[in-house]
C-alpha atoms as a PDB file:
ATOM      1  CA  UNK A   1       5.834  95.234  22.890  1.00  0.00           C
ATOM      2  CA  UNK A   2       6.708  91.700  21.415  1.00  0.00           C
ATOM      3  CA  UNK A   3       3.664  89.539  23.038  1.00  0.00           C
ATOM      4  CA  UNK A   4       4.836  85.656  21.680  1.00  0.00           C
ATOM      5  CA  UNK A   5       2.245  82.618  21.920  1.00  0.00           C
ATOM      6  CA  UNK A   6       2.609  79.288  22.257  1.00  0.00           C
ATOM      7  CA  UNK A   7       0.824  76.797  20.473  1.00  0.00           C
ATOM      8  CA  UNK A   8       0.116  72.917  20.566  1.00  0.00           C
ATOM      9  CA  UNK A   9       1.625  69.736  22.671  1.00  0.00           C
ATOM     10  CA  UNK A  10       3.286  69.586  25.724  1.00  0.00           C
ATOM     11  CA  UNK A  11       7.184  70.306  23.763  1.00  0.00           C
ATOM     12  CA  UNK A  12       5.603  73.586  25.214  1.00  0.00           C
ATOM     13  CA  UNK A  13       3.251  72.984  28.399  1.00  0.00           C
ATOM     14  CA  UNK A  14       5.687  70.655  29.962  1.00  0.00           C
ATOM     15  CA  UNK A  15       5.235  72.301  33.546  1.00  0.00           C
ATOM     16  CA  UNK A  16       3.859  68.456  34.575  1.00  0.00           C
ATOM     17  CA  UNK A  17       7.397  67.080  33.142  1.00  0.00           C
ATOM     18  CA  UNK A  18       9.855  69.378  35.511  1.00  0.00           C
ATOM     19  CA  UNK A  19       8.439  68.928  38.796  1.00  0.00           C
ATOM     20  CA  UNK A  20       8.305  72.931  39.875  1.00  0.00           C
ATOM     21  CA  UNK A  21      11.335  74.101  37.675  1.00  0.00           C
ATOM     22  CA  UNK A  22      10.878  76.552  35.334  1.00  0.00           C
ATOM     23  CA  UNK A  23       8.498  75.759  32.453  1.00  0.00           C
ATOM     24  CA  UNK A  24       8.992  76.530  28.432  1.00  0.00           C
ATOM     25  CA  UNK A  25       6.652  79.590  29.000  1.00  0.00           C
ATOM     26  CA  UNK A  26       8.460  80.293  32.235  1.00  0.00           C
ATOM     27  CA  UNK A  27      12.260  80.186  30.466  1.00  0.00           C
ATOM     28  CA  UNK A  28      10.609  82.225  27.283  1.00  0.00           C
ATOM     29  CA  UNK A  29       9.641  84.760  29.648  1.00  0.00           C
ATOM     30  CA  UNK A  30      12.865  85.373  31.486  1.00  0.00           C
ATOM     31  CA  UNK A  31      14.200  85.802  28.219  1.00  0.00           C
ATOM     32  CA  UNK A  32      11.846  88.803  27.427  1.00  0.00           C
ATOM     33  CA  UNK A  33      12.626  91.330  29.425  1.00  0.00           C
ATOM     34  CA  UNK A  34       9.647  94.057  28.391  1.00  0.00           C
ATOM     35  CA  UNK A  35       8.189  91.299  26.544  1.00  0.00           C
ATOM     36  CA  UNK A  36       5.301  88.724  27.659  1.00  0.00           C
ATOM     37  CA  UNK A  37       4.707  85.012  26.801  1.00  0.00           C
ATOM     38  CA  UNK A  38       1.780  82.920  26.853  1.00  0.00           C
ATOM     39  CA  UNK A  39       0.785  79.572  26.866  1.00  0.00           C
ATOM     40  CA  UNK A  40      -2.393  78.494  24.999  1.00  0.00           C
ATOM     41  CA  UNK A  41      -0.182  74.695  24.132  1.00  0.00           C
ATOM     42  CA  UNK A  42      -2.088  71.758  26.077  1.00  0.00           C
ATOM     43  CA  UNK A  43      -0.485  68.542  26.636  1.00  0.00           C
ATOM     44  CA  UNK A  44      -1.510  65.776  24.635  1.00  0.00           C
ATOM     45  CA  UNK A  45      -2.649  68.399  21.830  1.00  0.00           C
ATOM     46  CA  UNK A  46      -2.821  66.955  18.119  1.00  0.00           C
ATOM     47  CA  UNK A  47      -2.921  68.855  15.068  1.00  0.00           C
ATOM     48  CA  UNK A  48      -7.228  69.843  14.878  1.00  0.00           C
ATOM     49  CA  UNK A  49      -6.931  71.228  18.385  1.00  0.00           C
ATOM     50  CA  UNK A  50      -4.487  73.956  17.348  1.00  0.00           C
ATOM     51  CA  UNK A  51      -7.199  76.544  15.435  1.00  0.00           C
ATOM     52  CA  UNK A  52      -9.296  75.963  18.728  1.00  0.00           C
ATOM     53  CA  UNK A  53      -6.453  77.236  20.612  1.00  0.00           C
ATOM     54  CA  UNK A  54      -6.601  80.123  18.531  1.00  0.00           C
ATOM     55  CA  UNK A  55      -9.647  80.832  19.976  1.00  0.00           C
ATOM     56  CA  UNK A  56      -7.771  82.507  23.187  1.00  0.00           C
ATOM     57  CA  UNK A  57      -5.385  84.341  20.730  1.00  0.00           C
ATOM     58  CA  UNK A  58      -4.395  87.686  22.945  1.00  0.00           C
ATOM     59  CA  UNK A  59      -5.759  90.537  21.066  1.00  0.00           C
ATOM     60  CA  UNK A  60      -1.924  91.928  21.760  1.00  0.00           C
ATOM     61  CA  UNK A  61      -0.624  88.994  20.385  1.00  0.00           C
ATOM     62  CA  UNK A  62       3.076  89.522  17.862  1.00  0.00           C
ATOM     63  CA  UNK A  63       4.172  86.505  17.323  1.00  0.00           C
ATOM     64  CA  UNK A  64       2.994  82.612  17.257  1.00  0.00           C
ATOM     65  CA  UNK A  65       5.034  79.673  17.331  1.00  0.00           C
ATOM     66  CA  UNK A  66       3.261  76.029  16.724  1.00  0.00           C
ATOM     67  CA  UNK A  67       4.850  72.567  17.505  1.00  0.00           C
ATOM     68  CA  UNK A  68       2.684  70.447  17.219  1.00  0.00           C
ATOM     69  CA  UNK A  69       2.540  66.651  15.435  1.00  0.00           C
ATOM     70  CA  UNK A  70       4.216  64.947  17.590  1.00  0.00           C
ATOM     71  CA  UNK A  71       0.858  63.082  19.135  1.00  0.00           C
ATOM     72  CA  UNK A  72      -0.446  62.826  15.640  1.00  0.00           C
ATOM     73  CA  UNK A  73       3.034  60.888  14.956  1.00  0.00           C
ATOM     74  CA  UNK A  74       2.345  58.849  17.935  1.00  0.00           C
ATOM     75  CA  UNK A  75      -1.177  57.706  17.118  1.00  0.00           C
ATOM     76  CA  UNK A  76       0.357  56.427  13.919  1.00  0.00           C
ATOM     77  CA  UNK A  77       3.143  54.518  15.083  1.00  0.00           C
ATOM     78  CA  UNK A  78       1.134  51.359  14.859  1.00  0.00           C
ATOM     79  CA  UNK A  79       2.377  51.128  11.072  1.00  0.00           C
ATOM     80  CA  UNK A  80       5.901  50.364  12.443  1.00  0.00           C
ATOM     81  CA  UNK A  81       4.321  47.376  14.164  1.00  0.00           C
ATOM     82  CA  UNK A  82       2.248  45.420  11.119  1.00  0.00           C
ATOM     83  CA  UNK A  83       3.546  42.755   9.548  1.00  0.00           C
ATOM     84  CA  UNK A  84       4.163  44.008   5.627  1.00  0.00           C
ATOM     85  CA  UNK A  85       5.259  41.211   2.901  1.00  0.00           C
ATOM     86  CA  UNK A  86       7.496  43.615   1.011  1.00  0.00           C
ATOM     87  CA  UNK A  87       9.621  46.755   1.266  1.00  0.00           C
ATOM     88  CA  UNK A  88       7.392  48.680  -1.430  1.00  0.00           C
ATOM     89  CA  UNK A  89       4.409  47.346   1.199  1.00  0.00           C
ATOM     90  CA  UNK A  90       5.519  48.753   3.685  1.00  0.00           C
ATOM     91  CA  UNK A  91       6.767  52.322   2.108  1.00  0.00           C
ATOM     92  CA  UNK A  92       3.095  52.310   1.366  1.00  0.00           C
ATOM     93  CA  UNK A  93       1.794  52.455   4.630  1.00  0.00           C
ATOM     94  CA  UNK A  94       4.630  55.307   5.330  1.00  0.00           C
ATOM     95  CA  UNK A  95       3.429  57.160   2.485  1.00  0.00           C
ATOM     96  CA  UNK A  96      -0.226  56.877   3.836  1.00  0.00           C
ATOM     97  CA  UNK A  97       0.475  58.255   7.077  1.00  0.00           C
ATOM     98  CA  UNK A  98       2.537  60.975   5.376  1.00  0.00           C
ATOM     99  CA  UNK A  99      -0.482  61.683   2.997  1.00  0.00           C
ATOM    100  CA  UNK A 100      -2.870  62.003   6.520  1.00  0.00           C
ATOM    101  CA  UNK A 101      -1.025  64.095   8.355  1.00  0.00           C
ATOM    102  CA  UNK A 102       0.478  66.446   5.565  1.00  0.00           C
ATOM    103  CA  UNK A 103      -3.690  67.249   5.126  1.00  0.00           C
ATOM    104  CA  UNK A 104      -3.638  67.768   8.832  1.00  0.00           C
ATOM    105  CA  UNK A 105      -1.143  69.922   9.073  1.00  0.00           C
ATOM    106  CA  UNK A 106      -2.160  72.010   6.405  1.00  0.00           C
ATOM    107  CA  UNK A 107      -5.276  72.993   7.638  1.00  0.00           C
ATOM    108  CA  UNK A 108      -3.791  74.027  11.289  1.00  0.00           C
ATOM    109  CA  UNK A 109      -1.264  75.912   9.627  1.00  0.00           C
ATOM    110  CA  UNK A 110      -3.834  77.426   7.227  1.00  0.00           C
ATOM    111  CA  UNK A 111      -5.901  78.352  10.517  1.00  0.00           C
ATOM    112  CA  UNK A 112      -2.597  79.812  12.258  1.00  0.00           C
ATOM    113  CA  UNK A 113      -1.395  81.724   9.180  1.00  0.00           C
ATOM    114  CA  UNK A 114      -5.049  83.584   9.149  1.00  0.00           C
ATOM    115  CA  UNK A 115      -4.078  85.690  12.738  1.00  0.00           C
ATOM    116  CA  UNK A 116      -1.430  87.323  10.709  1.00  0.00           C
ATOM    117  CA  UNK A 117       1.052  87.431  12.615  1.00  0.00           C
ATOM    118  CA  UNK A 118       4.746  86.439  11.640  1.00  0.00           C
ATOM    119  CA  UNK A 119       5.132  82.193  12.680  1.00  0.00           C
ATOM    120  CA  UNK A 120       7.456  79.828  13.201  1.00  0.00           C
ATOM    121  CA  UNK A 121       6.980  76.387  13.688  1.00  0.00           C
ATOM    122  CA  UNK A 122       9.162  73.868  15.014  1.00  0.00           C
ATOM    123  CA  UNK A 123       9.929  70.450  13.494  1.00  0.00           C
ATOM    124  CA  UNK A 124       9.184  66.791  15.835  1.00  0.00           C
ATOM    125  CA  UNK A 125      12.445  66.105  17.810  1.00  0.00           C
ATOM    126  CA  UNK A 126      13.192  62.288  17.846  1.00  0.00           C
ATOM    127  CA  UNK A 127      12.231  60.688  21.118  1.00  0.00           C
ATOM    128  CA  UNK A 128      14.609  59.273  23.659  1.00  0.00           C
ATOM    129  CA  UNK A 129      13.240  55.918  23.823  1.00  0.00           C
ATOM    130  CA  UNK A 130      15.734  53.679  26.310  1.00  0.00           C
ATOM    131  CA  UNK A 131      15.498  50.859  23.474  1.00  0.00           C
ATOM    132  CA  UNK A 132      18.066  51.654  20.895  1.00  0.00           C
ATOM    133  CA  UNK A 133      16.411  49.881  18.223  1.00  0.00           C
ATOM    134  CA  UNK A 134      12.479  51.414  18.904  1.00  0.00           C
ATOM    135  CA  UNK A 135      14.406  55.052  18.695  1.00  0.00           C
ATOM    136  CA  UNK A 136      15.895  53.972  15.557  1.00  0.00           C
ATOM    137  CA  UNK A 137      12.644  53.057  13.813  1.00  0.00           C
ATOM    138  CA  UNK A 138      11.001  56.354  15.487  1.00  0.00           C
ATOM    139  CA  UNK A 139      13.688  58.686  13.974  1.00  0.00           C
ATOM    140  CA  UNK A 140      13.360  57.341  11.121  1.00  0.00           C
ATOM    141  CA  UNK A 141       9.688  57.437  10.524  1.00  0.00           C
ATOM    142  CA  UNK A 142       9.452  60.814  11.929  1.00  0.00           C
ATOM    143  CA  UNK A 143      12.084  61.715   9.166  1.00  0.00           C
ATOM    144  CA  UNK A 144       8.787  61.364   6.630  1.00  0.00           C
ATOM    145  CA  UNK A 145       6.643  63.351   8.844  1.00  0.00           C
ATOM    146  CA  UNK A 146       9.203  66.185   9.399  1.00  0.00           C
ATOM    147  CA  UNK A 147       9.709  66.147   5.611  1.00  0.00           C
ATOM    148  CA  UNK A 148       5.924  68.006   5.649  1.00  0.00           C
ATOM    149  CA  UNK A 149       7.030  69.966   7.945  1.00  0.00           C
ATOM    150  CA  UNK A 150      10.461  71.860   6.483  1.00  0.00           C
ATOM    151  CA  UNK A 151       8.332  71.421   3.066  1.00  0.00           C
ATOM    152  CA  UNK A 152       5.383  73.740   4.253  1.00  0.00           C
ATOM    153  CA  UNK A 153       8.155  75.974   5.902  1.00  0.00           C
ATOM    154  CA  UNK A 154       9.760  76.809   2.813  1.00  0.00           C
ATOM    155  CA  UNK A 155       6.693  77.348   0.890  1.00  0.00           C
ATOM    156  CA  UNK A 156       4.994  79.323   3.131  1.00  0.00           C
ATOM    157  CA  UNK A 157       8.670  81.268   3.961  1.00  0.00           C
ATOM    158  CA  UNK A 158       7.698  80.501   7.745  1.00  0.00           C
ATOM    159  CA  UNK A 159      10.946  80.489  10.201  1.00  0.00           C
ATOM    160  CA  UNK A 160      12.037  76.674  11.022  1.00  0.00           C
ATOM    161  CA  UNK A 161      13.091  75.663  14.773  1.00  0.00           C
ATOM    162  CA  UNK A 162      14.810  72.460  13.841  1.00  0.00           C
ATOM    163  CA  UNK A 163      14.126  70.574  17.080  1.00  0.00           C
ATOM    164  CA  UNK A 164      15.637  67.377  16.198  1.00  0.00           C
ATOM    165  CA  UNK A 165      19.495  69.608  16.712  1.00  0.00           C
ATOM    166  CA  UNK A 166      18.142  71.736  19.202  1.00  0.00           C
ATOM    167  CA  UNK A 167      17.581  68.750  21.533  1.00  0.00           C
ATOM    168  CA  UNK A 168      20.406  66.372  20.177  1.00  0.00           C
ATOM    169  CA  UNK A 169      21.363  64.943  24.103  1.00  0.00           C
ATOM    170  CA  UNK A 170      19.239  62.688  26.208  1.00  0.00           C
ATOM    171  CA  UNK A 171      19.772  65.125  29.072  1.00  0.00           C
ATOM    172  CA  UNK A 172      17.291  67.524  26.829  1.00  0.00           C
ATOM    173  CA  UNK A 173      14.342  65.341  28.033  1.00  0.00           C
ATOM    174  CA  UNK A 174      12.629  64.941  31.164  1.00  0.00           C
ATOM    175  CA  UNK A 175      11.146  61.167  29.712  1.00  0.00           C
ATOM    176  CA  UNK A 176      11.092  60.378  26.278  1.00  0.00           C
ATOM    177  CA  UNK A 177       8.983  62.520  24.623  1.00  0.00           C
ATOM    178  CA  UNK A 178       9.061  65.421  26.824  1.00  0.00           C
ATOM    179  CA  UNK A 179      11.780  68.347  27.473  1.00  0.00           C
ATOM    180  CA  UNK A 180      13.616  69.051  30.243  1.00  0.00           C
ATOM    181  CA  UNK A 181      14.642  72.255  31.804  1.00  0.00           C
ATOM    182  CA  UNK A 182      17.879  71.983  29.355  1.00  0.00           C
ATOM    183  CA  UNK A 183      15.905  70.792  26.388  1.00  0.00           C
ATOM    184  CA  UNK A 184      13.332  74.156  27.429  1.00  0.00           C
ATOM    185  CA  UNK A 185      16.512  76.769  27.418  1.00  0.00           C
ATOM    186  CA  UNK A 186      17.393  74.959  24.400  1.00  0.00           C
ATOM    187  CA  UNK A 187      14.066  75.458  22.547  1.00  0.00           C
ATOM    188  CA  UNK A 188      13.176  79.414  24.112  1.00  0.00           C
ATOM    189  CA  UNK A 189      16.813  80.397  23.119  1.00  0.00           C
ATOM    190  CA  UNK A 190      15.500  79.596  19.637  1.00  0.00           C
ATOM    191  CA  UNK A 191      12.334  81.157  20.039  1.00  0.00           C
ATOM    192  CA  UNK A 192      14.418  84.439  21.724  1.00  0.00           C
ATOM    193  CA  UNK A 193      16.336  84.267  18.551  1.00  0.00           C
ATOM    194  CA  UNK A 194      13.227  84.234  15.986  1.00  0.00           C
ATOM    195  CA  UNK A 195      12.032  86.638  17.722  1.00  0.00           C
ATOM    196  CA  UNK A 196      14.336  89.507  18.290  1.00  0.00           C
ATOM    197  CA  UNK A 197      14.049  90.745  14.291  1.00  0.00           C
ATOM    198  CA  UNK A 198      10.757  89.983  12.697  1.00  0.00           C
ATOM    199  CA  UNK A 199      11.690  92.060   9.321  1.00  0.00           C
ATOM    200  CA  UNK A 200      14.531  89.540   8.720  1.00  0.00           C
ATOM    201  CA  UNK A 201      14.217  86.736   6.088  1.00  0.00           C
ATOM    202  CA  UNK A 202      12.702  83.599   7.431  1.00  0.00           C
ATOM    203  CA  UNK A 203      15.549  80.491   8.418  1.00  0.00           C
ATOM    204  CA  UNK A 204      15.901  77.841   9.495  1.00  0.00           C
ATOM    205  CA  UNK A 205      17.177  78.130  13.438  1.00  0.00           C
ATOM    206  CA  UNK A 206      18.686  75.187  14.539  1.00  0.00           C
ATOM    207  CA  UNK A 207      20.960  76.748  17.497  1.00  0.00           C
ATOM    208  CA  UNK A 208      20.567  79.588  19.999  1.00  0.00           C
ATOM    209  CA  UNK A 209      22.867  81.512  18.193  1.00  0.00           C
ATOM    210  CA  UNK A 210      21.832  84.341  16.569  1.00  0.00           C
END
């Protein structure tokens, strides 16, 4: 029996975000007909408090699937805000946030990988900010973090949820940095998908098609 768990932010405990519709770990369920689901994500998660979610890993557990980063992007968005006296300055500071959190998110994905069980991890969607120009500058420096992200995919051969197509409309978010119910079938059609043949090669999914 395929047993799925969830792991990290609130892109998958968003119950506070739909006000009593159905959940990410509600909508993965519905899809599972035989199958069970379960939620160890916590809202406002960051990247060190994934291997201590791991610590209420079902012992039936199949399959994991991790997005998390998003809060770690957050806490570093002040480098978008400094003043920096040059281009290559300011690159810098990118780089240096890239250089923190790809360290981060190697060691939670070292800690996930461990359970042995097949993973897939999603990438950070870009937020909905109302301010065109603040979502510009957030897409943009997500781009570097995401780059860790679809790297350590490939190298690890871990399947990719590409969030950032998955949730391409503004009606995919309940605020800004949270999904909706349509962002949540979006995102558990995905997960369905990844997890309806385990034996084949790991992809990229970035559609609920199969």
């Amino acid at each position: 029996m395929t047993h799925a768990v969830l792991l990290g932010d609130s892109v998958f405990d968003n119950g506070a975000y739909v006000r009593g519709s159905p959940d990410v770990v509600r909508q993965l369920r519905a899809l599972l007909p035989g199958g069970r689901a379960t939620l160890l994500a916590v809202d406002g998660a960051v990247l060190v408090d994934v291997p201590r979610q791991l610590a209420g890993l079902p012992e039936d557990a199949t399959h994991l699937v991790v997005s998390a980063g998003g809060n770690d992007a957050l806490r570093a968005s002040g480098v978008l805000e400094g003043p920096a006296r040059s281009m290559p300055e300011a690159l810098d500071r990118l780089a240096a946030a890239q250089d923190h959190f790809r360290a981060e998110y190697r060691a939670m994905l070292d800690s996930v990988l461990a359970c042995g069980h097949p993973t897939a991890i999603c990438t950070i969607y870009d937020p909905r900010y109302p301010d065109p120009v603040r979502r510009r500058l957030a897409a943009t420096a997500l781009a570097i973090l995401n780059d860790v992200v679809t790297r350590e995919a490939a190298a690890r051969s871990l399947t990719l949820l590409d969030l950032r197509v998955l949730c391409g409309e503004d009606a995919d978010f309940a605020n800004p940095i949270e999904p909706s119910v349509q962002g949540g079938e979006k995102i558990t059609a995905a997960i369905a998908a990844f997890l309806r043949d385990e034996h084949r090669q790991a992809r990229s999914i970035i559609s609920a098609r199969p």
